[in-house]
Protein backbone atom coordinates (compact mmCIF):
# COMPACT_ATOMS: atom_id res chain seq x y z
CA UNK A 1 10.07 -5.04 17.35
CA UNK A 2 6.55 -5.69 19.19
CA UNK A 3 5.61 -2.12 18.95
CA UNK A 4 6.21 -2.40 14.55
CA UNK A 5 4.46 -5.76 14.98
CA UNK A 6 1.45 -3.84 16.66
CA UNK A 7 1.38 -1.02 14.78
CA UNK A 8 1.27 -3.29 11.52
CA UNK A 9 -1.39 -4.72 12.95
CA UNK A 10 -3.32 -2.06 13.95
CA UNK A 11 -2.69 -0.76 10.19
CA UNK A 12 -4.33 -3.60 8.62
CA UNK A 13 -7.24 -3.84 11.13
CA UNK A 14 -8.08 0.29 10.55
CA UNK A 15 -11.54 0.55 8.43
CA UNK A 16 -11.52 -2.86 6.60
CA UNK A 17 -14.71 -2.58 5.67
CA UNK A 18 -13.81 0.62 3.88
CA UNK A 19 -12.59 1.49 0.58
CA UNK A 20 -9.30 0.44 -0.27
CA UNK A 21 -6.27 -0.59 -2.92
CA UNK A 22 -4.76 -3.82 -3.19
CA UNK A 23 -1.39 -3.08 -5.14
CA UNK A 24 0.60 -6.28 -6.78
CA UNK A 25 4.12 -5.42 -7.86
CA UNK A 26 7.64 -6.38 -9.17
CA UNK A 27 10.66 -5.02 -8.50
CA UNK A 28 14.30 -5.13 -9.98
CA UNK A 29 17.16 -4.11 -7.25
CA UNK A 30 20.20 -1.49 -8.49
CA UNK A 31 23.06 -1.13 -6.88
CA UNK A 32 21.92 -3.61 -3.95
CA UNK A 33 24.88 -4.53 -1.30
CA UNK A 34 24.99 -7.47 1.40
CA UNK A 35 27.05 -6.65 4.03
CA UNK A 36 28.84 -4.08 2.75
CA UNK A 37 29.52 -5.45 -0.62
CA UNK A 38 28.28 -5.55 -3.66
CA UNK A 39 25.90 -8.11 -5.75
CA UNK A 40 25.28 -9.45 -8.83
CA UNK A 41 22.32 -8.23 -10.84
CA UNK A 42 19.08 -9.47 -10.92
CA UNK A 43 17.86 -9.41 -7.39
CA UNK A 44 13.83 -8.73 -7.16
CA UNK A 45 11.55 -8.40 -5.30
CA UNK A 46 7.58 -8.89 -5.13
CA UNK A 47 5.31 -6.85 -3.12
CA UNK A 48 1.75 -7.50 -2.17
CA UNK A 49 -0.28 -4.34 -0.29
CA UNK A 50 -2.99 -3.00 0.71
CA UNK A 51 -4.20 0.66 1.35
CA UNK A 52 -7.41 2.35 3.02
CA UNK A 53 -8.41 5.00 0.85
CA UNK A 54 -10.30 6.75 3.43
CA UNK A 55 -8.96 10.46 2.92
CA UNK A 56 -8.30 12.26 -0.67
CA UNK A 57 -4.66 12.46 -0.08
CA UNK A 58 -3.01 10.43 2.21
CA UNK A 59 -3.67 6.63 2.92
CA UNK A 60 -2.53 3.79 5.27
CA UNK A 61 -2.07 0.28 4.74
CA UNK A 62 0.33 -2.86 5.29
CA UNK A 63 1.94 -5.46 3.03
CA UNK A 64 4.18 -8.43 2.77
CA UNK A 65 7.09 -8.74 0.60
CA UNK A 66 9.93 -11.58 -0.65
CA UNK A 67 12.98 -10.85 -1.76
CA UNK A 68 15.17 -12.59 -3.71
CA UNK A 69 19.13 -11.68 -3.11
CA UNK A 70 21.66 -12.87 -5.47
CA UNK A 71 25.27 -13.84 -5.06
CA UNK A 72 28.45 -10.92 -4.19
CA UNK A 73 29.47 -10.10 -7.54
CA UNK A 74 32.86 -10.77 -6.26
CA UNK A 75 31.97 -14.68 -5.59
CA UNK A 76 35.18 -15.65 -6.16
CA UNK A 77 36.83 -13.40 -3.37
CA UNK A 78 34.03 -13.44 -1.03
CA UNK A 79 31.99 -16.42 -1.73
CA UNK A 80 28.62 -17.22 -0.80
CA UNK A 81 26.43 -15.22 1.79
CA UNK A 82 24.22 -17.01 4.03
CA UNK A 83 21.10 -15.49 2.84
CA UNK A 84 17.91 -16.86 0.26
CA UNK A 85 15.87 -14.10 1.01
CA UNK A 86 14.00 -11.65 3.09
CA UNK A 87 10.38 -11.72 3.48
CA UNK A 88 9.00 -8.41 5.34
CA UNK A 89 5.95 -7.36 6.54
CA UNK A 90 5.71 -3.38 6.95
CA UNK A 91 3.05 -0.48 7.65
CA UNK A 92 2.93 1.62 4.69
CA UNK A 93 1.80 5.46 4.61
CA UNK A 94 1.12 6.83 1.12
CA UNK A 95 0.68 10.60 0.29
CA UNK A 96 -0.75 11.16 -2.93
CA UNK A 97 -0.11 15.00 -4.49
CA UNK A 98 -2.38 14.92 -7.09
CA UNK A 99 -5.73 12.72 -6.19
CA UNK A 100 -8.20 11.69 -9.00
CA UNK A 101 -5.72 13.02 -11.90
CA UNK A 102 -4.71 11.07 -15.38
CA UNK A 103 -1.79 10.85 -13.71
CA UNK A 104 -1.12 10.78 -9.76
CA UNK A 105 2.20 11.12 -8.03
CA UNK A 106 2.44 10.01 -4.90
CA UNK A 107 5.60 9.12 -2.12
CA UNK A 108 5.45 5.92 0.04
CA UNK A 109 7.14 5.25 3.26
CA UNK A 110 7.27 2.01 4.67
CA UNK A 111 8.44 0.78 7.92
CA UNK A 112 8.68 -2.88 9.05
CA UNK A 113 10.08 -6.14 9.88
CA UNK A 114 11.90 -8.32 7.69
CA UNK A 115 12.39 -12.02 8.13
CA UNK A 116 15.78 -13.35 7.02
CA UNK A 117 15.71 -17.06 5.60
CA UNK A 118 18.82 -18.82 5.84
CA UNK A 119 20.33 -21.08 2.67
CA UNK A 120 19.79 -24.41 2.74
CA UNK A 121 23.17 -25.05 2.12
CA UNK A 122 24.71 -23.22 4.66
CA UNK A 123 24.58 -25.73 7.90
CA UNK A 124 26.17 -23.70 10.35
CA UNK A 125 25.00 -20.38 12.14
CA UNK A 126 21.89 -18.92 12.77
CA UNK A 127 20.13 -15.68 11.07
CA UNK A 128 19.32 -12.66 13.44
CA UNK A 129 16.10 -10.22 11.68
CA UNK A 130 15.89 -6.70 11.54
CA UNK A 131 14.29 -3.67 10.94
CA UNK A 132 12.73 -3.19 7.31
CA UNK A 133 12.17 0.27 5.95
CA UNK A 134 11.81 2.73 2.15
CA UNK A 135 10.96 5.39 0.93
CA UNK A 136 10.41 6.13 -2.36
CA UNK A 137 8.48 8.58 -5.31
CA UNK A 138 5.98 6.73 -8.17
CA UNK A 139 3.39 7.69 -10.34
CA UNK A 140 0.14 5.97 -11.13
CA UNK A 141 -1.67 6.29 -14.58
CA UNK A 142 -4.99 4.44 -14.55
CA UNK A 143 -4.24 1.40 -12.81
CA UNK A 144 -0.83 0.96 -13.15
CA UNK A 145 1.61 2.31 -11.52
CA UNK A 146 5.69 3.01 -11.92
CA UNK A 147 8.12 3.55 -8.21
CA UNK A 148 11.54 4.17 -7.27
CA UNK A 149 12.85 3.53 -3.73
CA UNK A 150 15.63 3.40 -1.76
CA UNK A 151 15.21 0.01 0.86
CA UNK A 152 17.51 -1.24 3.80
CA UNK A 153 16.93 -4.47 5.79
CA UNK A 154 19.12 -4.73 9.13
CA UNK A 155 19.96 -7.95 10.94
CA UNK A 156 22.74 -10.48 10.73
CA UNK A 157 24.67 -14.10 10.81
CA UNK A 158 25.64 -15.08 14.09
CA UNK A 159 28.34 -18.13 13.47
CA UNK A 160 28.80 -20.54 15.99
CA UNK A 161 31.83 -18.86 17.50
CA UNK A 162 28.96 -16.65 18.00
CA UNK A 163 30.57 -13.75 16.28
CA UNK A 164 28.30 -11.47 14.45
CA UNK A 165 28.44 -10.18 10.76
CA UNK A 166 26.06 -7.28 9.61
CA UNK A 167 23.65 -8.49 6.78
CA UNK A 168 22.34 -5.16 6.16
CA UNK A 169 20.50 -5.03 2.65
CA UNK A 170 20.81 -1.94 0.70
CA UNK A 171 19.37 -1.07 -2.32
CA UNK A 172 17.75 1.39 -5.38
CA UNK A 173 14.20 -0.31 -6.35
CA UNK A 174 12.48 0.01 -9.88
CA UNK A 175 8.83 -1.35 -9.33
CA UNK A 176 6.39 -1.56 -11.68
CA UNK A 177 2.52 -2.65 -10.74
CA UNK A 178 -0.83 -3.05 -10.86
CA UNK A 179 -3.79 -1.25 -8.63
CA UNK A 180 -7.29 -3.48 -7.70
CA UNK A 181 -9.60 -1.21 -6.33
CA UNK A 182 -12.28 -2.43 -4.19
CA UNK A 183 -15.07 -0.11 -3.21
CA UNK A 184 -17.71 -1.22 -0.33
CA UNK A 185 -20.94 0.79 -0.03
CA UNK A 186 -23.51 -0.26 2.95
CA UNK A 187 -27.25 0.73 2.06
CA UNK A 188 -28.70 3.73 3.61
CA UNK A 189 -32.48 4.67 3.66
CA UNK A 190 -33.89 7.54 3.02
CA UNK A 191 -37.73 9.30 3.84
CA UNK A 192 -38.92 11.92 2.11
CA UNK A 193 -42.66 12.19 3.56
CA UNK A 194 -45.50 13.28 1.53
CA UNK A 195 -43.44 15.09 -1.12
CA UNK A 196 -42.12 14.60 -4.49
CA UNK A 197 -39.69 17.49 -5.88
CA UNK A 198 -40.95 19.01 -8.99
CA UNK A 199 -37.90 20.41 -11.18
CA UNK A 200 -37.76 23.58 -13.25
CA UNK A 201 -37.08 23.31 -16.43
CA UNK A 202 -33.52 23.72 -16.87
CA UNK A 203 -30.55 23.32 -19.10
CA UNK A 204 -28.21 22.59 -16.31
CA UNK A 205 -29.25 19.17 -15.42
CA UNK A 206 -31.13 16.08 -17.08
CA UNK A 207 -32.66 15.16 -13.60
CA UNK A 208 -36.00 15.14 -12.69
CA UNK A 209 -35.11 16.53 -9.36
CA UNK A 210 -32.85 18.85 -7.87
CA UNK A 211 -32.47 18.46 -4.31
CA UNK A 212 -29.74 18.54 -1.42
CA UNK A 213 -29.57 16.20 1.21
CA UNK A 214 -27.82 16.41 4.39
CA UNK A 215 -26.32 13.46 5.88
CA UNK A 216 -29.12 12.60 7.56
CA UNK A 217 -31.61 12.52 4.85
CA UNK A 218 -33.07 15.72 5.45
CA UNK A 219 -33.43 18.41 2.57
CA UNK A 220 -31.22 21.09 3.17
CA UNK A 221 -31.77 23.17 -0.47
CA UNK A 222 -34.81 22.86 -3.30
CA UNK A 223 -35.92 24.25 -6.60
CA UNK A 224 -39.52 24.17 -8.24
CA UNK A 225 -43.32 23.24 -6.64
CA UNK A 226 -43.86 20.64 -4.47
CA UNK A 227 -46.33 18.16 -5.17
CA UNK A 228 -47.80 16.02 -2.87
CA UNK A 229 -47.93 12.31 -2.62
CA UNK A 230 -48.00 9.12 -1.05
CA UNK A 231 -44.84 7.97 1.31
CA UNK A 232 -42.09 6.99 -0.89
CA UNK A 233 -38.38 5.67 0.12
CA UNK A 234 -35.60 6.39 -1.50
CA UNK A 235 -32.56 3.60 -1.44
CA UNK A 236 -29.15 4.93 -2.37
């Protein structure tokens, strides 16, 4: 479990400064299970993650989660489980197929750890965590976004006989949500000495300039006369 912890934390620490998503969802659980058996609808779950965008189509992130589990269908055979919820926190990697479109598919894979809280009304026992992890397909259109996922929490209830029962979460994940993007530029200076680029008149453009710069501020490809001047900066 250190190594997730680390590599979670490694995950949120990579280019912070950079560009990056902060994605705020809500999920509705299908067919979820506890243990092996089945519960009632309307367990959900909220998600809270972020995401370096710092290539075109993949990115990496982290995020934290709480989920809310509802009783076994079957309450009357089974009773109550031990659990009030799960809160995991998880490395995410994100691959998106179609960058920049109307619409952009994408799959997510997240792998974590997810903290089990015990019910207050259950005095006895103690809850053992486990490993957190889903994949899933979605689609974003503008800033919203639409995911299905299949999810599974490990751990389990140790009683004080000190026997163990699996509490392995399983379930189908409908998500819908909403994308903040946050974009950081730092200030760069550039020198162009002496000259001021002179345009031809052209058809292609509504600049006054046309000129390429390399990354280090030098001018790599020109059109037109040159006319010179006075030292002048440019600020981008």
């Amino acid at each position: 479990m250190k190594k997730i912890f680390i590599t979670i934390f490694i995950l949120i620490s990579y280019n912070v400064y950079a560009n990056f998503d902060l994605d705020i969802s809500y999920g509705l659980a299908n067919n979820a299970q506890l243990a092996g058996r089945d519960l009632s609808a309307g367990s959900y779950e909220i998600n809270l993650e972020y995401l370096a965008q710092d290539y075109d189509f993949a990115s990496v992130g982290a995020g934290i989660s709480f989920f809310s589990i509802k009783d076994y269908s079957d309450y009357a055979t089974f009773g109550s489980h031990p659990l009030y919820s799960i809160i995991p926190i998880y490395g995410i990697f994100k691959y998106t197929f179609i960058p920049d479109g109307t619409i952009e598919p994408y799959f997510k894979g997240k792998l974590g750890f997810g903290i089990s809280i015990k019910d207050v009304n259950v005095n006895e026992g103690s809850v053992e965590n486990g490993v957190y992890y889903s994949l899933g397909l979605g689609a974003k259109f503008y800033d919203y976004f639409l995911e299905l996922s299949f999810a599974k929490n490990d751990g389990s209830f140790i009683y004080v006989d000190k026997n163990n029962e699996s509490m392995a979460y399983n379930r189908v994940v409908f998500s819908i949500g909403y994308n903040l993007k946050f974009i950081t530029t730092g200030e760069k200076t550039l020198y162009d000495k002496q000259k001021e680029y002179i345009a031809p008149k052209s058809t292609r453009n509504n600049y006054d300039s046309i000129e390429t710069f390399d990354k280090d501020g030098n001018i790599i490809e020109k059109e037109g006369d040159i006319k010179r001047l006075e030292d002048f900066k440019i600020i981008n």
